[in-house]
C-alpha atoms as a PDB file:
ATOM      1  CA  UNK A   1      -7.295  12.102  -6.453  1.00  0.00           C
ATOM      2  CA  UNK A   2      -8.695  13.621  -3.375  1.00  0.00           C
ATOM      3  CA  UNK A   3      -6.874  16.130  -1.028  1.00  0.00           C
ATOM      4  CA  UNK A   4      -6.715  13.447   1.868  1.00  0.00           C
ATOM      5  CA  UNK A   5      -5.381  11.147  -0.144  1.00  0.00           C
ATOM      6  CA  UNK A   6      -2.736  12.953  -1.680  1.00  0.00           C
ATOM      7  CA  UNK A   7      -1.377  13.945   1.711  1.00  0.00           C
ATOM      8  CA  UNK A   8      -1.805   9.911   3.384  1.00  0.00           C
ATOM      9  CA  UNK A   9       0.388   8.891  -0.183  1.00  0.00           C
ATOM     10  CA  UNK A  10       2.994  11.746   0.893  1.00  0.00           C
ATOM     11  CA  UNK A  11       3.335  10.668   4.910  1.00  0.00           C
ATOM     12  CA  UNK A  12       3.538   7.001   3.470  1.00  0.00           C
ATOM     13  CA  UNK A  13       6.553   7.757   1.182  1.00  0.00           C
ATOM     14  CA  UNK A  14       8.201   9.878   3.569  1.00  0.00           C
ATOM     15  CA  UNK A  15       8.143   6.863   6.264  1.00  0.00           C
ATOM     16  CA  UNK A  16       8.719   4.553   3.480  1.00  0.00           C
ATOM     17  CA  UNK A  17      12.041   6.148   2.510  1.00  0.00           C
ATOM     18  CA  UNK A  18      13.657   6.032   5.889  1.00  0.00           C
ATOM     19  CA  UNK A  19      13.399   2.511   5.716  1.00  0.00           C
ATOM     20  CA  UNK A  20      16.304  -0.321   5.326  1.00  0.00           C
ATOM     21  CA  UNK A  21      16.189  -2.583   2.299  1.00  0.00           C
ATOM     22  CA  UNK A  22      14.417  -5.805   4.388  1.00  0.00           C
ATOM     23  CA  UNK A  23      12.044  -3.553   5.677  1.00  0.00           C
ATOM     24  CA  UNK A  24      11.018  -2.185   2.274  1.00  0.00           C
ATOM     25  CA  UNK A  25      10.794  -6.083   1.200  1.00  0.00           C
ATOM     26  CA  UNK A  26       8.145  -6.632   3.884  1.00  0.00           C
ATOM     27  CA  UNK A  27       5.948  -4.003   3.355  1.00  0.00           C
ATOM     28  CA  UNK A  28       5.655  -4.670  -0.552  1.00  0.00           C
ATOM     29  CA  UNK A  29       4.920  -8.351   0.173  1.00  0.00           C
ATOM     30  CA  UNK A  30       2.108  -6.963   2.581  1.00  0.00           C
ATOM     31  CA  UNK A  31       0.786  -4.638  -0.264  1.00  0.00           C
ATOM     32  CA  UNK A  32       0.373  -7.533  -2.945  1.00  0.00           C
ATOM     33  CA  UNK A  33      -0.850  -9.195  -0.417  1.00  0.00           C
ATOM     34  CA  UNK A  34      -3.578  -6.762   0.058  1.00  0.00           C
ATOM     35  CA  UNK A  35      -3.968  -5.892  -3.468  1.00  0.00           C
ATOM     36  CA  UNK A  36      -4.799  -9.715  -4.226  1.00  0.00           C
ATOM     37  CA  UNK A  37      -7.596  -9.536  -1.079  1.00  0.00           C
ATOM     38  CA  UNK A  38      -9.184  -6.211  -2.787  1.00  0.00           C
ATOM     39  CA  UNK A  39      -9.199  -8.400  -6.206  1.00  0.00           C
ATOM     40  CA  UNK A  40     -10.693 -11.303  -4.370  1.00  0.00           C
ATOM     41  CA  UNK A  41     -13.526  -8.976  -2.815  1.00  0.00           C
ATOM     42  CA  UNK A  42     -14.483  -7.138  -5.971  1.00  0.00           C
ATOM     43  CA  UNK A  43     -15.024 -10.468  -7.839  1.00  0.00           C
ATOM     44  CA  UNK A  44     -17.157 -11.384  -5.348  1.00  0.00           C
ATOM     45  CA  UNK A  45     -19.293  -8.487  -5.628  1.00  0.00           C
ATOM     46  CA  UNK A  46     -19.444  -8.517  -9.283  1.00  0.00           C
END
């Protein structure tokens, strides 16, 4: 995993711990959300 990476994965878990349970709730729904999208665009590339 690259350097820049790495540290964007550390700031996101250090924000991502300060948050309250419902907030926490949103921001997963937003990641499957974009995980499905990434899916969606690889398939139609391959």
């Amino acid at each position: 995993m690259k350097e820049t990476k790495k540290k964007l994965l550390q700031e996101t878990v250090t924000i991502l711990k300060k948050l309250d349970r419902e907030s926490l709730a949103i921001i997963r729904s937003n990641a499957e959300i974009l995980r499905a999208r990434d899916t969606l665009e690889e398939q139609k590339a391959g």
